[in-house]
PDB file of N, CA and C in Angstrom:
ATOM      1  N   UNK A   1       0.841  -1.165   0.000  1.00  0.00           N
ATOM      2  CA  UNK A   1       0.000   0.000   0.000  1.00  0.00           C
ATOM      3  C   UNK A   1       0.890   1.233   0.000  1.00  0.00           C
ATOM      4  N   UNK A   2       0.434   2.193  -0.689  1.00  0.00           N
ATOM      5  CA  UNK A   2       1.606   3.625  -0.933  1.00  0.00           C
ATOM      6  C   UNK A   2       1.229   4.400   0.071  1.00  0.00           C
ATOM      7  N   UNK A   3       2.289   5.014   0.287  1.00  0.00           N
ATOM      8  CA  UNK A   3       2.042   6.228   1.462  1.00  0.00           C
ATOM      9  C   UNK A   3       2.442   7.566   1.117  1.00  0.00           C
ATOM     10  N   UNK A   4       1.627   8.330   1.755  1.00  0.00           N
ATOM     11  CA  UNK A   4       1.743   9.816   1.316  1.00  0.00           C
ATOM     12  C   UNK A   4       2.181  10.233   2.201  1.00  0.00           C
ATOM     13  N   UNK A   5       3.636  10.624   2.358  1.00  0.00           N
ATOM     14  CA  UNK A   5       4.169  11.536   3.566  1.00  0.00           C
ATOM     15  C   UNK A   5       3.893  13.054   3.311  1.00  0.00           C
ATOM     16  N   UNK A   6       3.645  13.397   2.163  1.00  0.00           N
ATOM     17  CA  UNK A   6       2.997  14.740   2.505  1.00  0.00           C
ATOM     18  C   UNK A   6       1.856  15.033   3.153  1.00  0.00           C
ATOM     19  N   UNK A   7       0.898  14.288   3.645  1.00  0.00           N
ATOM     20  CA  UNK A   7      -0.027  14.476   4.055  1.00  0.00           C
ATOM     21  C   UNK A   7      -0.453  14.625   5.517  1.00  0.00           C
ATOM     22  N   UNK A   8      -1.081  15.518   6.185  1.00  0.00           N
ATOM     23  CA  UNK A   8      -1.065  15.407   7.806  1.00  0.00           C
ATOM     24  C   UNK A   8      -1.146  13.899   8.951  1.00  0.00           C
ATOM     25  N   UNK A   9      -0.482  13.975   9.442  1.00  0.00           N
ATOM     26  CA  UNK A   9      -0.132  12.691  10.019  1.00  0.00           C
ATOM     27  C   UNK A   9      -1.767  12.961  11.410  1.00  0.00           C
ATOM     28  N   UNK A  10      -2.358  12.016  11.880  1.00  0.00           N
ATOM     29  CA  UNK A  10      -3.518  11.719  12.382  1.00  0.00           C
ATOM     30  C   UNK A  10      -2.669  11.323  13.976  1.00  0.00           C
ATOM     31  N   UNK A  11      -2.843  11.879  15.184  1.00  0.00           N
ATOM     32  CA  UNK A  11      -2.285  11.597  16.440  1.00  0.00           C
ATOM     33  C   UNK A  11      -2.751  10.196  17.057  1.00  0.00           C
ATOM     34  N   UNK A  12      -2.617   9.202  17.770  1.00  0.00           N
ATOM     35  CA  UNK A  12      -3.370   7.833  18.127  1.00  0.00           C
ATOM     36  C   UNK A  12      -4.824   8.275  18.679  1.00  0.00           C
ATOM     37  N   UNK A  13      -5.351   9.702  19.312  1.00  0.00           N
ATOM     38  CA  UNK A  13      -6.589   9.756  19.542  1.00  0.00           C
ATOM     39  C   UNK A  13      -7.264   9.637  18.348  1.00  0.00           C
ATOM     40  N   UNK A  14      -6.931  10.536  17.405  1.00  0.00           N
ATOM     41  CA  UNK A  14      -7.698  11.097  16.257  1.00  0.00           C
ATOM     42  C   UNK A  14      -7.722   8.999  15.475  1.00  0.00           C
ATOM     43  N   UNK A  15      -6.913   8.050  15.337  1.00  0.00           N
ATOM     44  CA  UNK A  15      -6.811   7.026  15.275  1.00  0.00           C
ATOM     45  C   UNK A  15      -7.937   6.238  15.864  1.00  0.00           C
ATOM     46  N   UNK A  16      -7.611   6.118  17.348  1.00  0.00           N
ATOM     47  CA  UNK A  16      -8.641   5.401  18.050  1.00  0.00           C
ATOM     48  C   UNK A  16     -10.204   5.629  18.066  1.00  0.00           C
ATOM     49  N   UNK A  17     -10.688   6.947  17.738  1.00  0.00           N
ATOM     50  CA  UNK A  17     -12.262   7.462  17.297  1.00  0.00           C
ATOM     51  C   UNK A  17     -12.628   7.111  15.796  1.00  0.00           C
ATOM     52  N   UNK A  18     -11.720   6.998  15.079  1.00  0.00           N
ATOM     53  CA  UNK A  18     -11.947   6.298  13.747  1.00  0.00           C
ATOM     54  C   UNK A  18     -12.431   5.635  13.855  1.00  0.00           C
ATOM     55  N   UNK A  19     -11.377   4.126  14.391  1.00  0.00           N
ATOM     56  CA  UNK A  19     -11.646   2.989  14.552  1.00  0.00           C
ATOM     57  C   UNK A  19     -13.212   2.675  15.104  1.00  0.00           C
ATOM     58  N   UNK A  20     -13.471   3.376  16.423  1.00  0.00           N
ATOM     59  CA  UNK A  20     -14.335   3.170  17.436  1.00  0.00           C
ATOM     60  C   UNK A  20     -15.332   3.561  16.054  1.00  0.00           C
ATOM     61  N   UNK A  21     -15.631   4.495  15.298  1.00  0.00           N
ATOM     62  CA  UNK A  21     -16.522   4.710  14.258  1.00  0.00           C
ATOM     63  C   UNK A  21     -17.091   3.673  13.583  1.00  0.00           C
ATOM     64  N   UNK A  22     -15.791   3.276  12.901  1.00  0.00           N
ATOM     65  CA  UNK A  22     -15.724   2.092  11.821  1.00  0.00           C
ATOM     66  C   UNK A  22     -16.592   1.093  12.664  1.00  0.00           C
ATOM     67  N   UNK A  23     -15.885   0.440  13.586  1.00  0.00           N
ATOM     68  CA  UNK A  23     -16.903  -0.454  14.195  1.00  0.00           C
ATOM     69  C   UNK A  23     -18.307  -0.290  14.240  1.00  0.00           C
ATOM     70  N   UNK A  24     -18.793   1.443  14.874  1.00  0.00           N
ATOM     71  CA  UNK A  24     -20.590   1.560  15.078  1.00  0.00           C
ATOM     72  C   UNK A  24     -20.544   1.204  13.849  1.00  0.00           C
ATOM     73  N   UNK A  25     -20.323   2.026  12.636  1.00  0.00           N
ATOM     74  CA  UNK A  25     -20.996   1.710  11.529  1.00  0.00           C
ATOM     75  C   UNK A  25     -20.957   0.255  10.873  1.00  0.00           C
ATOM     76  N   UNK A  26     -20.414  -0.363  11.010  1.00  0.00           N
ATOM     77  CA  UNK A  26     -20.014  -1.673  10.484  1.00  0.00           C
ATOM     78  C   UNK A  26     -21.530  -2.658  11.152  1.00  0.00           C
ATOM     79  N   UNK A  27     -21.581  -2.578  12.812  1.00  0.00           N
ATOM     80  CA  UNK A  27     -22.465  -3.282  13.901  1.00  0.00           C
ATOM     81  C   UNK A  27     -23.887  -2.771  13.204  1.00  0.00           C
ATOM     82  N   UNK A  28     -24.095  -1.468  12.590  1.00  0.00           N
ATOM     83  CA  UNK A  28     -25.505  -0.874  12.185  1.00  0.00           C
ATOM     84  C   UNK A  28     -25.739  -1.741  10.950  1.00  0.00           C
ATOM     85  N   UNK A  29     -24.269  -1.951  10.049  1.00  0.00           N
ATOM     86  CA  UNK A  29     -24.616  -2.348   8.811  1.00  0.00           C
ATOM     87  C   UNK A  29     -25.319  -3.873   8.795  1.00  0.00           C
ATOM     88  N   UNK A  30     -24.645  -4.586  10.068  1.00  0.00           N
ATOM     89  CA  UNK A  30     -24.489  -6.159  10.201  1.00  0.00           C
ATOM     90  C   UNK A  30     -26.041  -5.928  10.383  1.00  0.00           C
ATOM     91  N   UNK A  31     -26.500  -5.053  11.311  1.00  0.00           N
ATOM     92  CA  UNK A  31     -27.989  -5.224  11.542  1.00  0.00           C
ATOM     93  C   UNK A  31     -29.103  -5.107  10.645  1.00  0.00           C
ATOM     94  N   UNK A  32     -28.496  -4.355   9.566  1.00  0.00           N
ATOM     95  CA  UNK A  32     -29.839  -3.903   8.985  1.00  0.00           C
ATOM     96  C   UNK A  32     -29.996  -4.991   7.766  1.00  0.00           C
ATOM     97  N   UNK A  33     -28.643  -5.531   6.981  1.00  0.00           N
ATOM     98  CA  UNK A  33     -28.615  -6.254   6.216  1.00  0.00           C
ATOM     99  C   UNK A  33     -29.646  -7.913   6.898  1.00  0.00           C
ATOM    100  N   UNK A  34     -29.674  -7.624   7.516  1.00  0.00           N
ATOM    101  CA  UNK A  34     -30.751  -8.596   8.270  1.00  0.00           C
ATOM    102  C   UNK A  34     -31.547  -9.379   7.048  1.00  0.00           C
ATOM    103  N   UNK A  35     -32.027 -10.867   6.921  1.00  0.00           N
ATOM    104  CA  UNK A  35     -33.115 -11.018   5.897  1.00  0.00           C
ATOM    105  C   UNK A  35     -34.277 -11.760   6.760  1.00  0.00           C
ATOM    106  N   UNK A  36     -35.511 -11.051   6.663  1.00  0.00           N
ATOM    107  CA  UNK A  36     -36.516 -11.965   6.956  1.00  0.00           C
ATOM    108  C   UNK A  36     -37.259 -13.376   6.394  1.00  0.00           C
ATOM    109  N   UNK A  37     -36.796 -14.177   6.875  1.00  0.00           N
ATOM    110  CA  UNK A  37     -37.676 -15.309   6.590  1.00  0.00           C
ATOM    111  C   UNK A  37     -38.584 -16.137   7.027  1.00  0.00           C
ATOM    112  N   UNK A  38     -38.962 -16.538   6.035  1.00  0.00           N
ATOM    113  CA  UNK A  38     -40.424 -17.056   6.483  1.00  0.00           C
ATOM    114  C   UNK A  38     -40.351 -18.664   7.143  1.00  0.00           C
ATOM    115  N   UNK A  39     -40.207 -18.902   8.399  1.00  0.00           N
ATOM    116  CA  UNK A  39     -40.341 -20.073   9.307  1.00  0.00           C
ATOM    117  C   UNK A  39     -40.999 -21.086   8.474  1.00  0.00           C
ATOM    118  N   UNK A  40     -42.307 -20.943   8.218  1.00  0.00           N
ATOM    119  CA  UNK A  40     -43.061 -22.155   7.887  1.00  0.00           C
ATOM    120  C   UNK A  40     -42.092 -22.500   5.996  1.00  0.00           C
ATOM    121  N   UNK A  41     -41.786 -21.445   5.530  1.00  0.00           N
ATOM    122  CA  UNK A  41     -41.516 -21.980   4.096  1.00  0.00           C
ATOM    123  C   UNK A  41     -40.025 -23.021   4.626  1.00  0.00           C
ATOM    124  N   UNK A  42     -39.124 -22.432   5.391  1.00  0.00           N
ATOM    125  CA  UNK A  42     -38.123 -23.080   5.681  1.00  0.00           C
ATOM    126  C   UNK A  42     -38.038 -24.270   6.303  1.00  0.00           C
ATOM    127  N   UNK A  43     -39.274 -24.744   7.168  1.00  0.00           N
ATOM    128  CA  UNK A  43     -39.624 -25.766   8.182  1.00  0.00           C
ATOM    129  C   UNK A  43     -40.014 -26.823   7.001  1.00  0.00           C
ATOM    130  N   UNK A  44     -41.124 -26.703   6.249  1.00  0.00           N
ATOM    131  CA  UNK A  44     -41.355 -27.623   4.941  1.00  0.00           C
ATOM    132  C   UNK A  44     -39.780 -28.451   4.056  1.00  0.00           C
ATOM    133  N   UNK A  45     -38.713 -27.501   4.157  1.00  0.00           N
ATOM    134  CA  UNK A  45     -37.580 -28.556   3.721  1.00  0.00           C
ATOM    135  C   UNK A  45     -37.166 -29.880   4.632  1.00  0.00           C
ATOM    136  N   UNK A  46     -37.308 -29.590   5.855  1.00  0.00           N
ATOM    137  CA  UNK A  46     -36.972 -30.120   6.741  1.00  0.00           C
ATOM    138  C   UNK A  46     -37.848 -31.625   7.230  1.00  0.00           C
ATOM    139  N   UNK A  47     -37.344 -33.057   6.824  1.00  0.00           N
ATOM    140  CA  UNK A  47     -38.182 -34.152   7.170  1.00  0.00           C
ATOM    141  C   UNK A  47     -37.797 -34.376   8.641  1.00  0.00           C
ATOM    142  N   UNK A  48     -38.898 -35.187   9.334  1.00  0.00           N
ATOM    143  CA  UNK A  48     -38.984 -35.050  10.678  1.00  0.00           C
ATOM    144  C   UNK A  48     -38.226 -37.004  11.245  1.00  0.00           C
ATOM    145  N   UNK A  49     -37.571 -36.986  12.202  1.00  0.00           N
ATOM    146  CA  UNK A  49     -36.902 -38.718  12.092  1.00  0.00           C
ATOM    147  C   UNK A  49     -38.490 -39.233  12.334  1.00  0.00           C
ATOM    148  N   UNK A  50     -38.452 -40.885  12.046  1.00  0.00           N
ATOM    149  CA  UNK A  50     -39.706 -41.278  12.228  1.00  0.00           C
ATOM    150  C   UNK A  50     -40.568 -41.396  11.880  1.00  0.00           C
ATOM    151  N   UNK A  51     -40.381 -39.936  10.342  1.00  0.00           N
ATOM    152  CA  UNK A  51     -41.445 -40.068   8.895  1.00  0.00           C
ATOM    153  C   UNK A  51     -41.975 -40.972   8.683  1.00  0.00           C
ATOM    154  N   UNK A  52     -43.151 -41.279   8.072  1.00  0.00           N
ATOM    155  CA  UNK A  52     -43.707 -42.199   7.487  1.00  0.00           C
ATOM    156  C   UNK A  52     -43.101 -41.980   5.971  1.00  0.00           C
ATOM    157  N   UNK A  53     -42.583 -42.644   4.967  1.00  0.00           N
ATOM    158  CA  UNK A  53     -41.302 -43.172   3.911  1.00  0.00           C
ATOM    159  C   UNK A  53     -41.984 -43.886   2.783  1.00  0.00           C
ATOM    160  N   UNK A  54     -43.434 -45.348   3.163  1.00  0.00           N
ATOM    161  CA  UNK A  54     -43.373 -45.988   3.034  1.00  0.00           C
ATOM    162  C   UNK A  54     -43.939 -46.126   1.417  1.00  0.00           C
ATOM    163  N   UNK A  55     -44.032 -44.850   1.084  1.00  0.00           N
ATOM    164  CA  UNK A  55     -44.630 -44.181  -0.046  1.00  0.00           C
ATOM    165  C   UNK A  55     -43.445 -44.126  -0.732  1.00  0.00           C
ATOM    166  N   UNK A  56     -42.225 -43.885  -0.724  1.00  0.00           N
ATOM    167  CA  UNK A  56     -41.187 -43.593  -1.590  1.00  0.00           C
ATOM    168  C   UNK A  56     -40.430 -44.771  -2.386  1.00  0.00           C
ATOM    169  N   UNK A  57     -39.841 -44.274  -3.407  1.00  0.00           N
ATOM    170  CA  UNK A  57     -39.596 -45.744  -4.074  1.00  0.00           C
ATOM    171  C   UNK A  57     -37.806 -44.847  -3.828  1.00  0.00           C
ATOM    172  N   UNK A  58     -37.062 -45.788  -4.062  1.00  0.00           N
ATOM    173  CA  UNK A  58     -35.554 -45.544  -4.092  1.00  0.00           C
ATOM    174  C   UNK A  58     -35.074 -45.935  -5.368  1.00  0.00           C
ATOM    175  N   UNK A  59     -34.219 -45.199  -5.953  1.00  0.00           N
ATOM    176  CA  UNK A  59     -33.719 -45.525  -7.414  1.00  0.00           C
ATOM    177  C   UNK A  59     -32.274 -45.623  -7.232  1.00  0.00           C
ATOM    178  N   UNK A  60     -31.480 -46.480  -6.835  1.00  0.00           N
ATOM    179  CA  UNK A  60     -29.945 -46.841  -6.186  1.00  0.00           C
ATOM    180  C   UNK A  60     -29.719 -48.112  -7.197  1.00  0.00           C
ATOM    181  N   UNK A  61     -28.723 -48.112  -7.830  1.00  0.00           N
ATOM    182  CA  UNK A  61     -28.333 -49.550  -8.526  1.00  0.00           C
ATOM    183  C   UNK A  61     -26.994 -49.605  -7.240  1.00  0.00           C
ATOM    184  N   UNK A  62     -27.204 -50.955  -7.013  1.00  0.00           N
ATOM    185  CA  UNK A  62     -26.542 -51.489  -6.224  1.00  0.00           C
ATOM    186  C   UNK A  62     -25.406 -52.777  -7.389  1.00  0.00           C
ATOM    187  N   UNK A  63     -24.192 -52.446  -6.639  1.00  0.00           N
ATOM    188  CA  UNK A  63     -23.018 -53.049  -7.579  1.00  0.00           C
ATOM    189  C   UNK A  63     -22.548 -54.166  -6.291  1.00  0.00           C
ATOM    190  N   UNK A  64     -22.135 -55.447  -6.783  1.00  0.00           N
ATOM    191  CA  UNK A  64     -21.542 -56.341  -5.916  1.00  0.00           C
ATOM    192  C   UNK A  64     -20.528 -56.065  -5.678  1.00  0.00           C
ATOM    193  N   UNK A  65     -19.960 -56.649  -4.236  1.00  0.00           N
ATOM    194  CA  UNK A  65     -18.233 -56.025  -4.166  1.00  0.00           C
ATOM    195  C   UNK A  65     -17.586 -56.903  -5.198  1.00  0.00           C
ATOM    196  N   UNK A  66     -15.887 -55.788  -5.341  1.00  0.00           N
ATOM    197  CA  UNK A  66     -15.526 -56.386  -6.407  1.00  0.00           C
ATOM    198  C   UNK A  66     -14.412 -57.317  -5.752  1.00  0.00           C
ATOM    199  N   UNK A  67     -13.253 -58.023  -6.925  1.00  0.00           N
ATOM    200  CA  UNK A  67     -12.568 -58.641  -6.474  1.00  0.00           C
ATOM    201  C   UNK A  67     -11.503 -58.425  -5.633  1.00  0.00           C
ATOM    202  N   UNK A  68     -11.537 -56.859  -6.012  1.00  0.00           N
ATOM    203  CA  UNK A  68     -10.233 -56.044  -5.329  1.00  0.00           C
ATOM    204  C   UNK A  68     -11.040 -55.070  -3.976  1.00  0.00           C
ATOM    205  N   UNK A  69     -11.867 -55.539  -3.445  1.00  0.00           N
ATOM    206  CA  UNK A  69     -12.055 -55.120  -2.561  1.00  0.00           C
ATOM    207  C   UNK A  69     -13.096 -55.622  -1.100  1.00  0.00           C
ATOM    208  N   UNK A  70     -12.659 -55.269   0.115  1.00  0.00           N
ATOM    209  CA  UNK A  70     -13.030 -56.061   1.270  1.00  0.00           C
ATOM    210  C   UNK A  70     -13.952 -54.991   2.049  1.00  0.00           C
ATOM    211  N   UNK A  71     -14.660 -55.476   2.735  1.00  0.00           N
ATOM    212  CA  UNK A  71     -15.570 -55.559   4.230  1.00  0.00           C
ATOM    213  C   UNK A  71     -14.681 -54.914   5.336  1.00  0.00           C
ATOM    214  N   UNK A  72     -15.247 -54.178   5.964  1.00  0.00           N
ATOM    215  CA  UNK A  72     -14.398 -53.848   7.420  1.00  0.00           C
ATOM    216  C   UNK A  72     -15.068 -54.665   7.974  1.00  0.00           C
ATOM    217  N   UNK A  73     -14.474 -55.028   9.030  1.00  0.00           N
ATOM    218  CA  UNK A  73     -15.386 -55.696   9.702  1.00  0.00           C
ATOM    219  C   UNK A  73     -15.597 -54.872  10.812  1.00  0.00           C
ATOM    220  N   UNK A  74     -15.360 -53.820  11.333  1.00  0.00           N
ATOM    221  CA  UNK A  74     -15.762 -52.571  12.505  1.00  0.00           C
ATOM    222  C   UNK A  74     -17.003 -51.488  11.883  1.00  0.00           C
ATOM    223  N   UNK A  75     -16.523 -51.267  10.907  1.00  0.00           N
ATOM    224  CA  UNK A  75     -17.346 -50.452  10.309  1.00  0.00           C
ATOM    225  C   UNK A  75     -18.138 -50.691   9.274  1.00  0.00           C
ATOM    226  N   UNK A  76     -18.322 -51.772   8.532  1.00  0.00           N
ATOM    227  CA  UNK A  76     -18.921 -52.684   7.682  1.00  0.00           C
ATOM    228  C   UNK A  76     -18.967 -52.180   6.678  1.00  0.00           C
ATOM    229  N   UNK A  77     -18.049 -50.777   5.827  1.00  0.00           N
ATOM    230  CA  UNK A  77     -17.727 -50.466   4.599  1.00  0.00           C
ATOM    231  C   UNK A  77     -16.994 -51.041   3.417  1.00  0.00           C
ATOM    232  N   UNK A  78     -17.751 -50.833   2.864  1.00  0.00           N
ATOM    233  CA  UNK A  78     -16.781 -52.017   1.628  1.00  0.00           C
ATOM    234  C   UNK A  78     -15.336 -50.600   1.150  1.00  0.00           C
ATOM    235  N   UNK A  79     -14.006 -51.411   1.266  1.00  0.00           N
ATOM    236  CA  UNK A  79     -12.806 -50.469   0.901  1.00  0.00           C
ATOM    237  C   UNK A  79     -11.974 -51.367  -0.436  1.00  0.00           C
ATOM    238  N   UNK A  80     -11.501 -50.474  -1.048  1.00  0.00           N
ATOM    239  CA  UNK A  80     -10.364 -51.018  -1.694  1.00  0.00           C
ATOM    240  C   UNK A  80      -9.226 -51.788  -0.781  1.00  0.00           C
ATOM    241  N   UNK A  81      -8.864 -52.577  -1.667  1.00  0.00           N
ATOM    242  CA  UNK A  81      -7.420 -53.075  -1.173  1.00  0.00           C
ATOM    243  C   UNK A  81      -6.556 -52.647  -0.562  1.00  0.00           C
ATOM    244  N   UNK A  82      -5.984 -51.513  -0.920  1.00  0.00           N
ATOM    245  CA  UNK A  82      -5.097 -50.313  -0.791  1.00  0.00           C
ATOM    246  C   UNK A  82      -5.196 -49.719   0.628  1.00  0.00           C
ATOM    247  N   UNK A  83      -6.607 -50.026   1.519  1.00  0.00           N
ATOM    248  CA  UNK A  83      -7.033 -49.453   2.665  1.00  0.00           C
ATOM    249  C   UNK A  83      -7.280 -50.697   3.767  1.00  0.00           C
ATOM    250  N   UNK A  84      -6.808 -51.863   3.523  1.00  0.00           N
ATOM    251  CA  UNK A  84      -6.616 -52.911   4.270  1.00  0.00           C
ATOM    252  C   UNK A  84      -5.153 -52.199   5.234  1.00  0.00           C
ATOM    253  N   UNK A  85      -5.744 -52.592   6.652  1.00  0.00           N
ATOM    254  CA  UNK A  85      -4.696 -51.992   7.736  1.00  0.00           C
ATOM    255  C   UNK A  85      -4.561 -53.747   8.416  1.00  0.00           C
ATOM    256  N   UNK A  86      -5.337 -54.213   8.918  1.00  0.00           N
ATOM    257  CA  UNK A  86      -4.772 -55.693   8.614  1.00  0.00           C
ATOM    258  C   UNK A  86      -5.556 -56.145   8.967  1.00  0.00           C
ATOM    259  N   UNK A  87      -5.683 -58.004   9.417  1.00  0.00           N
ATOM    260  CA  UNK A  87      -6.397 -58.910   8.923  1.00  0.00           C
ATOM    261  C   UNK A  87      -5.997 -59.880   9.782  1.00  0.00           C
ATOM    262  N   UNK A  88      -6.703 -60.417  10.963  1.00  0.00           N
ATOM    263  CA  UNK A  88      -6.566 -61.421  11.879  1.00  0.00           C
ATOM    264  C   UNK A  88      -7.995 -62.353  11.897  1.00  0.00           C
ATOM    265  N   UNK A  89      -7.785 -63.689  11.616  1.00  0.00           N
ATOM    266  CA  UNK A  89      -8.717 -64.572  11.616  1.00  0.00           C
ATOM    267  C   UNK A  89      -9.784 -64.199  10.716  1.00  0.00           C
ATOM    268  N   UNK A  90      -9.213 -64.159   9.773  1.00  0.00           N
ATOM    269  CA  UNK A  90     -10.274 -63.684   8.316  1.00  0.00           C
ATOM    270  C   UNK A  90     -10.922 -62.287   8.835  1.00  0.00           C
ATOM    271  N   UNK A  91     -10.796 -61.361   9.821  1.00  0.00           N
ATOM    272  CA  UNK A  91     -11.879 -60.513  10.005  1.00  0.00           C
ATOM    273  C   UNK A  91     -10.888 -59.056   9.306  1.00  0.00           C
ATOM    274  N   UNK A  92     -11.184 -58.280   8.329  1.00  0.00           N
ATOM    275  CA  UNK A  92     -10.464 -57.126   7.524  1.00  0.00           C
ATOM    276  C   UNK A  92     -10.550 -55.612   8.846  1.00  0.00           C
ATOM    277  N   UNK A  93      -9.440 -55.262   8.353  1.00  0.00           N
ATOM    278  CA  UNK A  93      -9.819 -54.038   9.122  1.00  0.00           C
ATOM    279  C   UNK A  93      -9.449 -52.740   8.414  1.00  0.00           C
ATOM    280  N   UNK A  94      -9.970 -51.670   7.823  1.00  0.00           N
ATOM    281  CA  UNK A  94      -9.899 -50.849   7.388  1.00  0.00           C
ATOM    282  C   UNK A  94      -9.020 -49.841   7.512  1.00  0.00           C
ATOM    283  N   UNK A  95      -7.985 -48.957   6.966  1.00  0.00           N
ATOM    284  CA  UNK A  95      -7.043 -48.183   8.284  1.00  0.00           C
ATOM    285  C   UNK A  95      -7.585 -46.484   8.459  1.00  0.00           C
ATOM    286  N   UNK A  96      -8.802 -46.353   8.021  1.00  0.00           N
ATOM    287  CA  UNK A  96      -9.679 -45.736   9.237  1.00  0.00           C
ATOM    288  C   UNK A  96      -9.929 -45.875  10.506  1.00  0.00           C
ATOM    289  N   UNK A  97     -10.940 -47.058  10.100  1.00  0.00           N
ATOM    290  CA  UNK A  97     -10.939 -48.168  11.711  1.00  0.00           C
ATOM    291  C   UNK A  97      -9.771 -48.394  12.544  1.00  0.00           C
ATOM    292  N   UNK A  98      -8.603 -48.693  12.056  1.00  0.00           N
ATOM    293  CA  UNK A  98      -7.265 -49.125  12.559  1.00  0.00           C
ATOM    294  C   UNK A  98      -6.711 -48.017  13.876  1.00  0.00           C
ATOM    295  N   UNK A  99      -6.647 -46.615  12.902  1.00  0.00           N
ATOM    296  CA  UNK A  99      -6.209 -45.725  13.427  1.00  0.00           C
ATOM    297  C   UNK A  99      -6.878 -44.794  14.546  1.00  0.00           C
TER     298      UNK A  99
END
């Protein structure tokens, strides 16, 4: 940022009432920019746990695991190979889970 040394230099009071300014006006601005909304339109996005569902159909293609990849057995996610942390008595462990 450039500076103008010709210009009258401002004492730390004349500084500190700025500032103290900047702030009211800033706290007035935060307030007024305010937006009203409407509760009930916003409440309608919102499903409630416990819904009744039994109306909905699901459209998910489901893929079998593949060859290159295992079961946690903690967290029951299917992972790539690459994320095997290890493996005692056939049971996989993920190194999510691991760590």
């Amino acid at each position: 940022m450039a500076t103008d040394y010709d210009a009258p230099r401002k004492t730390d009071d004349e500084l500190s009432e700025d500032s103290i300014e900047e702030l009211k006006t800033r706290r007035n601005d935060k307030r007024s920019s305010s937006v009203d909304v409407d509760e009930t339109e916003q409440a309608e996005g919102f499903e409630l746990p416990g819904a009744d569902l039994s109306g909905e159909e699901m459209s998910v293609r489901v893929i079998p695991r593949q060859a290159d990849e295992f079961t946690c057995s903690k967290c029951f996610l299917v992972h790539h190979r690459s994320q095997l942390a290890s493996e005692k008595n056939g049971q996989m462990v993920c190194s999510e889970c691991a760590a």
